[in-house]
N, C-alpha and C. Protein backbone atom coordinates (compact mmCIF):
# COMPACT_ATOMS: atom_id res chain seq x y z
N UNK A 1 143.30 53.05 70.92
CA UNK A 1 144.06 53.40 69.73
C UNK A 1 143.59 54.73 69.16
N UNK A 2 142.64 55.05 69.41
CA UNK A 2 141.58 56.32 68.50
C UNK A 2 142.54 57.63 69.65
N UNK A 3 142.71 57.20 70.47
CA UNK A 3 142.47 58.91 71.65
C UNK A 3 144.26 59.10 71.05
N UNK A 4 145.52 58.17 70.52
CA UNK A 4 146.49 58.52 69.87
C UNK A 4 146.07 59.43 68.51
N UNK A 5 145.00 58.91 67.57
CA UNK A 5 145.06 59.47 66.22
C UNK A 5 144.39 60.77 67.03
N UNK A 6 143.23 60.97 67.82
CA UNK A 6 142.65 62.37 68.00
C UNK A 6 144.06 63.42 68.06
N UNK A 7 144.76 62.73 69.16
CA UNK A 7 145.89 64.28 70.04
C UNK A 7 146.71 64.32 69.02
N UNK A 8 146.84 63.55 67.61
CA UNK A 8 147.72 63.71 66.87
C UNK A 8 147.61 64.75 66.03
N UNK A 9 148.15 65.85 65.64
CA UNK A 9 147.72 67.22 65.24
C UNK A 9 148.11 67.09 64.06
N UNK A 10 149.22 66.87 63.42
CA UNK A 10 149.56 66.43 61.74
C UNK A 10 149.25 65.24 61.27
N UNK A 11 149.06 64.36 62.06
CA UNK A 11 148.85 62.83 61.08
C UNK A 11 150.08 62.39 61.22
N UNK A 12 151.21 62.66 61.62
CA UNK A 12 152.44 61.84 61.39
C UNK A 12 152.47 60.63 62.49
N UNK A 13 151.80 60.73 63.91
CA UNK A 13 151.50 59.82 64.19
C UNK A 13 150.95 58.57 63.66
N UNK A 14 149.87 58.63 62.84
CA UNK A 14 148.99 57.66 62.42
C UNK A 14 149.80 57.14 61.69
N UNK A 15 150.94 57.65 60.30
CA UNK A 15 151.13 57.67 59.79
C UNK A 15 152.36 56.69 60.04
N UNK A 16 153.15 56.60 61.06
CA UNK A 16 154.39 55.99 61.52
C UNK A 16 153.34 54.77 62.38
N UNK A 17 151.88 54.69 62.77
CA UNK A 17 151.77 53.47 63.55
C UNK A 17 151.30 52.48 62.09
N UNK A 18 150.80 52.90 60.76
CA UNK A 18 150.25 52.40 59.45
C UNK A 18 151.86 52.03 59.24
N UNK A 19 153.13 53.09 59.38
CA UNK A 19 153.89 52.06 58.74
C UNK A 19 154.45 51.05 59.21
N UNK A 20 154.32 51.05 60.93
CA UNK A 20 154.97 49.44 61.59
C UNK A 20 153.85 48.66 61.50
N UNK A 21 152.61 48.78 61.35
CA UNK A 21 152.18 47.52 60.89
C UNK A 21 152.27 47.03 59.94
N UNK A 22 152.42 47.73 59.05
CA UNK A 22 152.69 47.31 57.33
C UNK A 22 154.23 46.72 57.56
N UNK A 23 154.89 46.92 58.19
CA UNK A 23 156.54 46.24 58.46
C UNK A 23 156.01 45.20 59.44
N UNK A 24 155.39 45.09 60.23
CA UNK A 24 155.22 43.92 61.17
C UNK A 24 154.76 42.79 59.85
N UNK A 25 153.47 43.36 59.15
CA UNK A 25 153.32 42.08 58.04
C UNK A 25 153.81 41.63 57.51
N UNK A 26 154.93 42.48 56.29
CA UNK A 26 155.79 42.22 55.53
C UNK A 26 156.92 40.76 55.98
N UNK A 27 157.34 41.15 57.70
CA UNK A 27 158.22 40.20 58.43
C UNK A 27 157.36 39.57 58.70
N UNK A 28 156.03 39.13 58.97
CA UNK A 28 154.82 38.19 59.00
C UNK A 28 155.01 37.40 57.88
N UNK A 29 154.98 37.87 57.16
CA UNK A 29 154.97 37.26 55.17
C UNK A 29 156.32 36.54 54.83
N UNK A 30 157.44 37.41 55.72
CA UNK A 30 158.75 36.05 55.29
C UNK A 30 158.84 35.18 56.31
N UNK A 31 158.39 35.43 57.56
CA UNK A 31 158.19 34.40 58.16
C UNK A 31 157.40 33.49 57.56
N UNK A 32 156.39 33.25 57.16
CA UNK A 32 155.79 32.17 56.16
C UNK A 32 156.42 31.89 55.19
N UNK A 33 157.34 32.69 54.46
CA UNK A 33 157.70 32.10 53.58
C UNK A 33 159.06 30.81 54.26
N UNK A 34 159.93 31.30 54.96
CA UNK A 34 160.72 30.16 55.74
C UNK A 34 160.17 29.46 56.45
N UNK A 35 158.90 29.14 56.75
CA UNK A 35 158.49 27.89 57.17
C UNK A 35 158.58 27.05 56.40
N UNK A 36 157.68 27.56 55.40
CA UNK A 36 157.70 26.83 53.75
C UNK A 36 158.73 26.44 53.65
N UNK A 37 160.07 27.10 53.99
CA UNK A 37 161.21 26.52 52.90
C UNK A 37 161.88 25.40 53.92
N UNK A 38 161.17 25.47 55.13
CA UNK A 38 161.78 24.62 56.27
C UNK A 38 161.26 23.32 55.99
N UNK A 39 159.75 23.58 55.80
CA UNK A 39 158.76 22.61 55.45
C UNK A 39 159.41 21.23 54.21
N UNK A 40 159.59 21.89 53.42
CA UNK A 40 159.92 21.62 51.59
C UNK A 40 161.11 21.08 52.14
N UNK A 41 162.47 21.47 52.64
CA UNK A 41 163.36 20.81 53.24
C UNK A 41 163.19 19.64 54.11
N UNK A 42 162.30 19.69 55.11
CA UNK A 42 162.30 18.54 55.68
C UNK A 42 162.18 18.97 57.04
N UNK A 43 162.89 20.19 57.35
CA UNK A 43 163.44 20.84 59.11
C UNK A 43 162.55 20.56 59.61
N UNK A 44 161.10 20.83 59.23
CA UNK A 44 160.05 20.82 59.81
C UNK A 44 158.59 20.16 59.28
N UNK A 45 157.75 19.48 60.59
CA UNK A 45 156.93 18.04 59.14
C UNK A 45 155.92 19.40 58.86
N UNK A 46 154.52 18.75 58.28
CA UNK A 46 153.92 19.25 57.67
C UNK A 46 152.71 19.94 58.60
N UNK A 47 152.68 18.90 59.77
CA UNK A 47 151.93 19.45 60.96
C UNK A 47 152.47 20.70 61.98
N UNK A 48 153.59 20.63 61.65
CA UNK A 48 153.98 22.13 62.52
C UNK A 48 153.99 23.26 61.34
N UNK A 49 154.09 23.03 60.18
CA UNK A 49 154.09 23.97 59.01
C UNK A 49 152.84 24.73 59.48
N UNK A 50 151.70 23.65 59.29
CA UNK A 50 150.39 24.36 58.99
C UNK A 50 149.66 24.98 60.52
N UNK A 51 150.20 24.49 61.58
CA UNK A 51 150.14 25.46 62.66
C UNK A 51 150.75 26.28 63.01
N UNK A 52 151.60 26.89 62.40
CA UNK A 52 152.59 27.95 62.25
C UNK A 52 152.19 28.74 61.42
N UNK A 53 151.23 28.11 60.25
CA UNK A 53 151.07 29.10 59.56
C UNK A 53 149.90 29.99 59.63
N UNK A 54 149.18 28.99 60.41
CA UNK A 54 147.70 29.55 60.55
C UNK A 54 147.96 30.39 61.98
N UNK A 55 148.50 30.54 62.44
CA UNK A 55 148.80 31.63 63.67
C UNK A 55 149.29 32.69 63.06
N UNK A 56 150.53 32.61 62.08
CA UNK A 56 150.91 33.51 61.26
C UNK A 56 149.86 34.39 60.60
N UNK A 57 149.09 33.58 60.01
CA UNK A 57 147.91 34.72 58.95
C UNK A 57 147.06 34.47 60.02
N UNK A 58 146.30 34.43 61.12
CA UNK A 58 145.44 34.93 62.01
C UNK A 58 146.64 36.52 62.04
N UNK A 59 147.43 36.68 63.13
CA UNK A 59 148.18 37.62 63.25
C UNK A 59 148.14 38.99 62.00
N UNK A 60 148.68 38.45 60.77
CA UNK A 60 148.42 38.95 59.38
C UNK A 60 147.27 39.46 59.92
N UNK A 61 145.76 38.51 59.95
CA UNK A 61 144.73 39.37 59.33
C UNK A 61 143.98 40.01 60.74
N UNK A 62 144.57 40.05 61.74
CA UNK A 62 144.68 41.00 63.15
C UNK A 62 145.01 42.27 62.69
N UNK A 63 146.27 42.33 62.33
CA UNK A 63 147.20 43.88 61.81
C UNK A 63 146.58 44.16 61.10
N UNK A 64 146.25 43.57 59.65
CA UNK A 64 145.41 44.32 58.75
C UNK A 64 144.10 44.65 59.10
N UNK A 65 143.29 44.04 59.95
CA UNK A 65 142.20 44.92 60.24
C UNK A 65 142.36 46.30 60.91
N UNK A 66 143.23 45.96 61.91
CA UNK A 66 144.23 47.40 62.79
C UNK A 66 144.60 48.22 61.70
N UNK A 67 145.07 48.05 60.88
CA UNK A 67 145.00 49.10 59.99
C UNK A 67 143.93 49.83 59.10
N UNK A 68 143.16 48.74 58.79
CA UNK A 68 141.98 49.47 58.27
C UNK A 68 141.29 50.24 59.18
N UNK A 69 140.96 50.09 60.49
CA UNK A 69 140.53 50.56 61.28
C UNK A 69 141.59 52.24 61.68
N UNK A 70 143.29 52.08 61.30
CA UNK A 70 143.67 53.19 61.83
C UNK A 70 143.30 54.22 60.25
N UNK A 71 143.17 53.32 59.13
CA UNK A 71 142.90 54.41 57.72
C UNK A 71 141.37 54.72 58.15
N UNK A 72 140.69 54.19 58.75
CA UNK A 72 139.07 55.06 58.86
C UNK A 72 139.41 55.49 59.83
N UNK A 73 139.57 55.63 60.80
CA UNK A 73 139.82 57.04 61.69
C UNK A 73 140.51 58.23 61.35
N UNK A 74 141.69 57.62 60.67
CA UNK A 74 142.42 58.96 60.24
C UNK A 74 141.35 59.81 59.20
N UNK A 75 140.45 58.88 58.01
CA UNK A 75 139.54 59.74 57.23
C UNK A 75 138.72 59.87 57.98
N UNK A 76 138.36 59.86 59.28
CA UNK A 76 137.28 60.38 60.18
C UNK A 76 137.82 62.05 60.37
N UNK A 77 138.97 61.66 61.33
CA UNK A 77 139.57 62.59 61.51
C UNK A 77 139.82 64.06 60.76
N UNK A 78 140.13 63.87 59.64
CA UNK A 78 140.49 64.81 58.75
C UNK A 78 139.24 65.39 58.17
N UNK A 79 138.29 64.49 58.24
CA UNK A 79 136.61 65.08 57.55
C UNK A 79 136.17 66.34 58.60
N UNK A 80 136.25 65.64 59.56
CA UNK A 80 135.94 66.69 61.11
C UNK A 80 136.76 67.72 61.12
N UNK A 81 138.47 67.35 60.97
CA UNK A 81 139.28 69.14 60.86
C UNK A 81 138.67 69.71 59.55
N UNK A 82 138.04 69.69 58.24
CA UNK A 82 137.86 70.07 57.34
C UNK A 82 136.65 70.63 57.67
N UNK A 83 135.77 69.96 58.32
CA UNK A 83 134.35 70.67 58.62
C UNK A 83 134.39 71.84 59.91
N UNK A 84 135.39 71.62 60.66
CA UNK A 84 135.65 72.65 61.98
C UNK A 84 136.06 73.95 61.11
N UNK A 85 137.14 73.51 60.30
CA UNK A 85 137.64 74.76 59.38
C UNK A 85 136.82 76.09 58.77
N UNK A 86 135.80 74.92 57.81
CA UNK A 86 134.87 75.33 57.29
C UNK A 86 133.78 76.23 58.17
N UNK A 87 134.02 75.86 59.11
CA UNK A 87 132.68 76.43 60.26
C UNK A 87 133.85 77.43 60.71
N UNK A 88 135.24 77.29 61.22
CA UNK A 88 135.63 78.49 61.39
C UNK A 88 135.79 79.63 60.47
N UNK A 89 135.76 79.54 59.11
CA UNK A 89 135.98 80.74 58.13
C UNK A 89 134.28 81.32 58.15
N UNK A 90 133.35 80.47 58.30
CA UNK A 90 132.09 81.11 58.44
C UNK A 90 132.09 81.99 59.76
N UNK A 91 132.65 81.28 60.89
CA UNK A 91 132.60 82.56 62.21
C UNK A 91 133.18 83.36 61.90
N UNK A 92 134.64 83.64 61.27
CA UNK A 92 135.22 84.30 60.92
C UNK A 92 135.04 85.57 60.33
N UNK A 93 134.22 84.98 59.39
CA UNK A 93 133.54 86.11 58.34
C UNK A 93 132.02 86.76 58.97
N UNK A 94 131.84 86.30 59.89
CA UNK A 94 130.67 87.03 60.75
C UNK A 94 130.91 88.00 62.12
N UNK A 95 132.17 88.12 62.43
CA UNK A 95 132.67 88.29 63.83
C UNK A 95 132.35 89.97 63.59
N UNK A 96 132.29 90.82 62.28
CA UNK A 96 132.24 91.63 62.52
C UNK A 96 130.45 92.65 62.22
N UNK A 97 130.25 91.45 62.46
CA UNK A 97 128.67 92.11 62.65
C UNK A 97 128.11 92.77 63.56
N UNK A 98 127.68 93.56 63.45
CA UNK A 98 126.70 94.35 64.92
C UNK A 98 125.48 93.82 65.48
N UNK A 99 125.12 92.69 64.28
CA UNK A 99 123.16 92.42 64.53
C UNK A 99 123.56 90.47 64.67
N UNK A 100 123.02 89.73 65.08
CA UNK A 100 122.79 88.29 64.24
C UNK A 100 122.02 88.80 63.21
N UNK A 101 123.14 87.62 62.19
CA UNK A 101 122.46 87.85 60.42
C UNK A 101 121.91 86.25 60.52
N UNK A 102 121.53 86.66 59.28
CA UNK A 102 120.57 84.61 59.07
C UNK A 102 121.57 83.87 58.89
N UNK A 103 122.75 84.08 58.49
CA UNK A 103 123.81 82.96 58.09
C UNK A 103 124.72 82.63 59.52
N UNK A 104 124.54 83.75 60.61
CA UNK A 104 125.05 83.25 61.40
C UNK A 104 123.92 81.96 62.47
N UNK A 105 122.64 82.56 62.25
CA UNK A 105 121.45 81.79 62.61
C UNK A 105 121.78 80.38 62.13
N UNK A 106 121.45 80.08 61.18
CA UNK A 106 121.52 79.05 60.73
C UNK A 106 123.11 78.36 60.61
N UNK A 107 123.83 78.85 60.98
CA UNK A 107 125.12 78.03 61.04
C UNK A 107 125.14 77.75 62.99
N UNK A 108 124.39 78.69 63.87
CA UNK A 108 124.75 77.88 65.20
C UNK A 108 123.51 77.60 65.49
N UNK A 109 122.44 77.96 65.32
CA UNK A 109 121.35 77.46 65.88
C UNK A 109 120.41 76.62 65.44
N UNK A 110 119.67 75.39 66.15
CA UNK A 110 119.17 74.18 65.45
C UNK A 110 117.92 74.35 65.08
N UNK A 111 117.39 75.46 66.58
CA UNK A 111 115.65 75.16 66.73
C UNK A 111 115.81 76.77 67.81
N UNK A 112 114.35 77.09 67.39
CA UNK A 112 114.13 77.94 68.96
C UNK A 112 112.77 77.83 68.43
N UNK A 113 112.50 77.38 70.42
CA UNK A 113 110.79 77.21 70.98
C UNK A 113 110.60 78.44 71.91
N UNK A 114 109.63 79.09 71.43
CA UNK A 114 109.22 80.68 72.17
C UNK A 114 107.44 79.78 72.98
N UNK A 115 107.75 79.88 74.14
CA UNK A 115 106.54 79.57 75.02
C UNK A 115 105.48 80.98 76.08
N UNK A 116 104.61 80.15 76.21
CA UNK A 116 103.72 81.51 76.65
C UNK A 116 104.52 82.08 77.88
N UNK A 117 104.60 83.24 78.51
CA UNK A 117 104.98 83.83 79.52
C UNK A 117 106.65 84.36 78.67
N UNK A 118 106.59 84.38 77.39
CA UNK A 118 108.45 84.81 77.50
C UNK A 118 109.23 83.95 77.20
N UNK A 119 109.33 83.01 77.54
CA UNK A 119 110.19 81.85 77.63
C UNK A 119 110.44 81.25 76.25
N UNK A 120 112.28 81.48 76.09
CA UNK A 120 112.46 81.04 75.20
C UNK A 120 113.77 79.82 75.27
N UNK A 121 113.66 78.86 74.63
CA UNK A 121 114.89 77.93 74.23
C UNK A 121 115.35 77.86 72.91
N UNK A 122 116.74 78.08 73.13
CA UNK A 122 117.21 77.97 71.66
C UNK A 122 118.50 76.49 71.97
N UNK A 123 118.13 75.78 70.98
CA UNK A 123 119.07 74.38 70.78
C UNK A 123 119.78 74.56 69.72
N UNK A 124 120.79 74.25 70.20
CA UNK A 124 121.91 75.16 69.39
C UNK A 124 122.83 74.14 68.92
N UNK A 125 123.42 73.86 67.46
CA UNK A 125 124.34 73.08 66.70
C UNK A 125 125.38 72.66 66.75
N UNK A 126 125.83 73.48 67.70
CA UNK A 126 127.56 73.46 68.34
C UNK A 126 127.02 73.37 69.98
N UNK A 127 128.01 72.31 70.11
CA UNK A 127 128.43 72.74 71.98
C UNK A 127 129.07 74.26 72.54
N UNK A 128 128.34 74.31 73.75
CA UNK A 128 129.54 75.25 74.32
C UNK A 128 128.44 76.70 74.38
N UNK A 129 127.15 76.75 73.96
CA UNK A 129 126.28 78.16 73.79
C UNK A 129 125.52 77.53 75.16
C-alpha cells in the first residue's frame, strides 16, 4: 500500500483511496443498520444478527485501521517532501560558491576521519556522495 502513496506526486491518490474507504464504511454502517431492522422484524433470529454483525465491525475496524495507517504515511510523506525542499533551497543557495562554506559542510557532511598516511573519510548525510 505505501509504494502507491510514495509514486503519488500530489496526494490525490491517497486522497481518493481515504475516500473509498470512508464509503466502504459508511455502506458497512447501513449494512448494520438493516440487519437490525431485519433482526427487530423478525427476517432474521438473533443468532444470525450478531454474526453478521460482528464480521461487519471486524471489517469496519480492518478499514479504519487502513486508513489510519494511509493518514500516517501520507504525514510521513509530506514531512520528507518538506524536508527535501528545505535541503533543496539550501543547495540552491550554495551552488554559486567557488570554496565549500561551513553551511554547505554541515548540511552534507556527517563526520570526517583524517588517518595517518593521508587518508581521509568523509560520511556524508545524504546518499549519493
Amino acid at each position: 500500500m505505501n509504494a502507491g502513496i510514495c509514486g503519488d506526486a500530489d496526494g490525490s491518490g491517497v486522497a481518493a483511496q481515504s475516500d473509498e474507504i470512508g464509503a466502504r464504511v459508511a455502506a458497512l454502517m447501513d449494512e448494520k443498520r438493516t440487519l437490525y431492522e431485519q433482526m427487530v422484524l423478525g427476517d432474521i433470529s438473533s443468532d444470525v444478527y450478531i454474526s453478521e454483525k460482528e464480521k461487519t465491525d471486524e471489517e469496519i475496524s480492518r478499514l479504519n485501521r487502513v486508513k489510519a495507517e494511509i493518514k500516517s504515511s501520507k504525514e510521513t510523506l509530506y514531512a520528507a517532501r518538506s524536508a527535501n525542499t528545505e535541503l533543496n533551497k539550501k543547495a540552491d543557495s550554495t551552488t554559486g560558491e567557488p570554496a565549500l562554506t561551513r553551511a554547505l559542510v554541515e548540511m552534507l557532511v556527517s563526520c570526517v576521519r583524517v588517518y595517518p598516511g593521508g587518508k581521509v573519510d568523509v560520511e556524508w548525510k545524504v546518499a549519493g556522495f
